[in-house]
N, C-alpha and C. Protein backbone atom coordinates (compact mmCIF):
# COMPACT_ATOMS: atom_id res chain seq x y z
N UNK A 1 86.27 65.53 104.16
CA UNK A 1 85.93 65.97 102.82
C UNK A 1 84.81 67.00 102.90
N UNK A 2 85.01 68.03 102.11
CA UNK A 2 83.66 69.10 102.33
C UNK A 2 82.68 68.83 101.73
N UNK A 3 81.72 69.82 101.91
CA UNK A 3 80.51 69.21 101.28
C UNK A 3 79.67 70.18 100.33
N UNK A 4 79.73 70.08 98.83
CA UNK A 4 79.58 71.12 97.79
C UNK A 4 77.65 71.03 97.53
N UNK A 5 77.50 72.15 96.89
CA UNK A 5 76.04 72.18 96.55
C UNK A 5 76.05 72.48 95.39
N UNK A 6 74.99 71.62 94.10
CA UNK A 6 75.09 71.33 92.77
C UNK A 6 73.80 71.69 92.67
N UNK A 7 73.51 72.43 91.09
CA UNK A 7 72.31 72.93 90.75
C UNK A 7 72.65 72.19 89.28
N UNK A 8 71.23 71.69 88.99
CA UNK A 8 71.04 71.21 87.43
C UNK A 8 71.22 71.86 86.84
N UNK A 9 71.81 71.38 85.11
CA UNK A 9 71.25 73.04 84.69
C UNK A 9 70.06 72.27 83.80
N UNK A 10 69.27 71.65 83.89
CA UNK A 10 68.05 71.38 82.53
C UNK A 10 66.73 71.85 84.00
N UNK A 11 66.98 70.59 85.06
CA UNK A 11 65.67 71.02 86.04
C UNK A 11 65.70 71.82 87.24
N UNK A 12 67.00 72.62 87.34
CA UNK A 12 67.25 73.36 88.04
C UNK A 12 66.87 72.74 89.70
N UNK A 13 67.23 71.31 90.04
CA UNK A 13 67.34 70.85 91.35
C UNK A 13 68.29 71.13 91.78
N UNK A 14 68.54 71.60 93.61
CA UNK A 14 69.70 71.59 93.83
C UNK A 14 69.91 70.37 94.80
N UNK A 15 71.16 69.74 95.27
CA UNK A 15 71.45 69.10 95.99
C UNK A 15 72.68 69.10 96.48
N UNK A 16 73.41 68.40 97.29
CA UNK A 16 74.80 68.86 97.71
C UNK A 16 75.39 66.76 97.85
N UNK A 17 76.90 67.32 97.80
CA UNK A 17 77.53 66.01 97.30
C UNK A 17 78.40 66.33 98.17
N UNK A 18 79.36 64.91 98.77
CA UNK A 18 80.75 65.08 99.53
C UNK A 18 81.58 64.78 98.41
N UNK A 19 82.67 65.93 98.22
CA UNK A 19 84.17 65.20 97.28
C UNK A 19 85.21 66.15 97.91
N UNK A 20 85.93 65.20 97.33
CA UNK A 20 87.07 65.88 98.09
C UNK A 20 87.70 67.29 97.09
N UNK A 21 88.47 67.59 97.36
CA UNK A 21 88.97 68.78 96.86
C UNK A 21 89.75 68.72 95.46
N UNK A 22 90.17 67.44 95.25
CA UNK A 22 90.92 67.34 93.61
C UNK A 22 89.58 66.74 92.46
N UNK A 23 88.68 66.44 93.04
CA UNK A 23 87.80 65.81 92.44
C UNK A 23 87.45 66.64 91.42
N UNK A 24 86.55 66.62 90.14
CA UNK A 24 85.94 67.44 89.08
C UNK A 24 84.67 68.21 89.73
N UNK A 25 84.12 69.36 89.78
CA UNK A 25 83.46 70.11 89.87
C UNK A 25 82.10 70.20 89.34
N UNK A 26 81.73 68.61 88.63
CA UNK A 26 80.68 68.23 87.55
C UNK A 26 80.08 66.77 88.60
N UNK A 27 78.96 67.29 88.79
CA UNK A 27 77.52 65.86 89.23
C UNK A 27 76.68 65.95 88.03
N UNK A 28 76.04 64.79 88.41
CA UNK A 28 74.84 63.94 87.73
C UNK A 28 73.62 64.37 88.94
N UNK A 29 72.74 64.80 88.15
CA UNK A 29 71.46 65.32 88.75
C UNK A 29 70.76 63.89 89.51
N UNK A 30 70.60 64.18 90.78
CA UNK A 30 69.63 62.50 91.13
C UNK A 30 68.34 62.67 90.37
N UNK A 31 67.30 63.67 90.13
CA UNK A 31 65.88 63.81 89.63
C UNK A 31 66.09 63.48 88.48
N UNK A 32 66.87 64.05 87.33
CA UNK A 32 66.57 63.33 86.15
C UNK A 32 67.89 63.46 85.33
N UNK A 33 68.48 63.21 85.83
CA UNK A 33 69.73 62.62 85.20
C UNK A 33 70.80 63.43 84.21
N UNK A 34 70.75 64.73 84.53
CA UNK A 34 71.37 65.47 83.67
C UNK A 34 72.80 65.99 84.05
N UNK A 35 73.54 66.92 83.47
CA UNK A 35 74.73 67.20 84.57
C UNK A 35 74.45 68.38 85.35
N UNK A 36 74.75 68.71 86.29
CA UNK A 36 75.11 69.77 87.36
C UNK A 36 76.08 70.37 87.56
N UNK A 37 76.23 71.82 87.93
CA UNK A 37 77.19 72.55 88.61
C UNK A 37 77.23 72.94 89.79
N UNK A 38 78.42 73.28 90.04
CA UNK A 38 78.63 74.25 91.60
C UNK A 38 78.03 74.94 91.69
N UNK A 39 77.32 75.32 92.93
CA UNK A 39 77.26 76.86 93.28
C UNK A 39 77.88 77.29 93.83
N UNK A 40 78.07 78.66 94.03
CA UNK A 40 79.31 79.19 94.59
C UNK A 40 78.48 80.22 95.39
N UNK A 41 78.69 80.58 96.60
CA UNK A 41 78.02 81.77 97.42
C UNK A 41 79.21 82.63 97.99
N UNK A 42 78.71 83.75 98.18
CA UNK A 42 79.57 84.61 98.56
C UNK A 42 79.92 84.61 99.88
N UNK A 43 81.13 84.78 100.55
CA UNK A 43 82.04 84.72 101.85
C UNK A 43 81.29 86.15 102.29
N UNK A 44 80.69 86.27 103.35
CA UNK A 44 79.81 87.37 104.25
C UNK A 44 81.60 87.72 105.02
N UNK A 45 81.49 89.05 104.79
CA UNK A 45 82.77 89.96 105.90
C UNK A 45 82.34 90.74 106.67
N UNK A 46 82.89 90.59 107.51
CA UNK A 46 82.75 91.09 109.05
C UNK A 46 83.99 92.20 109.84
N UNK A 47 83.41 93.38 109.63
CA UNK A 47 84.54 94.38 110.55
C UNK A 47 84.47 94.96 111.53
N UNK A 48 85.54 93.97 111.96
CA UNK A 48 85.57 94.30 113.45
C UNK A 48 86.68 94.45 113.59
N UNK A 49 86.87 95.60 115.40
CA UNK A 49 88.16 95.87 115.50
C UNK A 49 88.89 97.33 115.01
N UNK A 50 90.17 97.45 115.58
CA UNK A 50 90.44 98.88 115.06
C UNK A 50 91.19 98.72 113.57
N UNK A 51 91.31 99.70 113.16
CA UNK A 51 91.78 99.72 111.32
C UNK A 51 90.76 99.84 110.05
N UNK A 52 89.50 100.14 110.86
CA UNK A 52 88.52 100.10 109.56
C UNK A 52 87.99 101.37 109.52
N UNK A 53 88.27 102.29 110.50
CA UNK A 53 87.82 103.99 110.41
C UNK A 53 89.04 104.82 110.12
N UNK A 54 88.44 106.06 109.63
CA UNK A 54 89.56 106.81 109.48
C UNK A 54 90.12 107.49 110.40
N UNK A 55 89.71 107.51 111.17
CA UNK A 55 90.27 107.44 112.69
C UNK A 55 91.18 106.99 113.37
N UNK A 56 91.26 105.47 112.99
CA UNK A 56 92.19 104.33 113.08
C UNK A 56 93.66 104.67 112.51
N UNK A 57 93.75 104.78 111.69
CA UNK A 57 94.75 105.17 110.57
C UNK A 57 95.88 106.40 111.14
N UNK A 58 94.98 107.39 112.52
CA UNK A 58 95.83 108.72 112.24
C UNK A 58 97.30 108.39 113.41
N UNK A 59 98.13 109.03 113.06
CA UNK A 59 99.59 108.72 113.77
C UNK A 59 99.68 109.80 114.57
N UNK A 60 100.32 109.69 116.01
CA UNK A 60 100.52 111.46 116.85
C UNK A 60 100.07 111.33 117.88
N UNK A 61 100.72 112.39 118.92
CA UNK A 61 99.97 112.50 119.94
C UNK A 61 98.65 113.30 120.35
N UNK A 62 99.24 114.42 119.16
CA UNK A 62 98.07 115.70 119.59
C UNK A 62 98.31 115.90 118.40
N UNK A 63 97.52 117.14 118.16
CA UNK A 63 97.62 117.66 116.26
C UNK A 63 96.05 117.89 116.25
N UNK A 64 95.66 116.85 115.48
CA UNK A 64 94.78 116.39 114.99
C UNK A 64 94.88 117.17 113.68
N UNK A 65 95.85 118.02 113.00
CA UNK A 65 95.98 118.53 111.58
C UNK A 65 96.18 117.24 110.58
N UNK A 66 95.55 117.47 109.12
CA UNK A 66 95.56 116.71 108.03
C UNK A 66 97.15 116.82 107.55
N UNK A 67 97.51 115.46 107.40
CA UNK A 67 99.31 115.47 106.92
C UNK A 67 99.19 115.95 106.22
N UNK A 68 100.44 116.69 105.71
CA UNK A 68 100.91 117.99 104.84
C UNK A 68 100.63 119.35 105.08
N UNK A 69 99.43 119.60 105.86
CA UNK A 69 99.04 121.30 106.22
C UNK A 69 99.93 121.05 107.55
N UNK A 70 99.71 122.60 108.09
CA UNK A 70 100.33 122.82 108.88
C UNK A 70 99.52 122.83 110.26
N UNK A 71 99.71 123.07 111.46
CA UNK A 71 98.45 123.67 112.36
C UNK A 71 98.67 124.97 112.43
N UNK A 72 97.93 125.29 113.62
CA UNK A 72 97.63 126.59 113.88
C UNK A 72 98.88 126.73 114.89
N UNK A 73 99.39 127.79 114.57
CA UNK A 73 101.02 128.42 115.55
C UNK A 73 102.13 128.15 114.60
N UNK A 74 102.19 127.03 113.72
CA UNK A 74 103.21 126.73 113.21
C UNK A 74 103.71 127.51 111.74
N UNK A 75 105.07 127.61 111.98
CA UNK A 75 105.06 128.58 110.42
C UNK A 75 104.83 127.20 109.16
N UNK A 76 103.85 127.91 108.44
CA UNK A 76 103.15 127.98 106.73
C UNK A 76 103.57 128.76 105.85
N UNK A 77 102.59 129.21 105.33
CA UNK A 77 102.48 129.45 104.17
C UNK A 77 102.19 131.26 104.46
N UNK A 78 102.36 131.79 104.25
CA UNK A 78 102.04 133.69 104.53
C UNK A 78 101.01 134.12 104.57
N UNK A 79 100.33 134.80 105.15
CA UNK A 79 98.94 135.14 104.26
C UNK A 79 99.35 136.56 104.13
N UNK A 80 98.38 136.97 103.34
CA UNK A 80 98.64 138.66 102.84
C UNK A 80 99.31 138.60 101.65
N UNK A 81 99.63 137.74 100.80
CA UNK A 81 101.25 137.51 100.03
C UNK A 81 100.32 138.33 98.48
């Protein structure tokens, strides 16, 4: 069973409770007897690995041109037009 952390809301104690996962989301304050809620903290992310630069992403052997332009040698677009 995990183990949740409850903040009052009148005396603002926190404490943490074991329930299981279908249980209600509502404690009783031990200090003075009021009801409590969850807290909820935020999940910290971590990137690691390839796929997070734009770097990652590019397809080819050689090029290194932005998809849709052309490179250099290849017929484009005219200039002079």
């Amino acid at each position: 069973m995990p183990i949740y952390e409850y903040e009052c809301s009148h005396c603002r104690f926190r404490f943490e409770r074991k329930q299981g996962f279908d249980d209600a989301a509502e404690a009783v304050c031990p200090q003075c007897g009021q009801r409590a809620h969850r807290v909820f903290h935020p999940t910290p992310v971590i990137f690691k690995g390839s796929g997070f630069y734009i770097t990652d992403s590019r397809k080819g052997s050689g090029g290194g041109g932005v998809a849709g332009q052309p490179e250099a040698g290849q017929k484009g677009e005219q200039k002079g037009k």
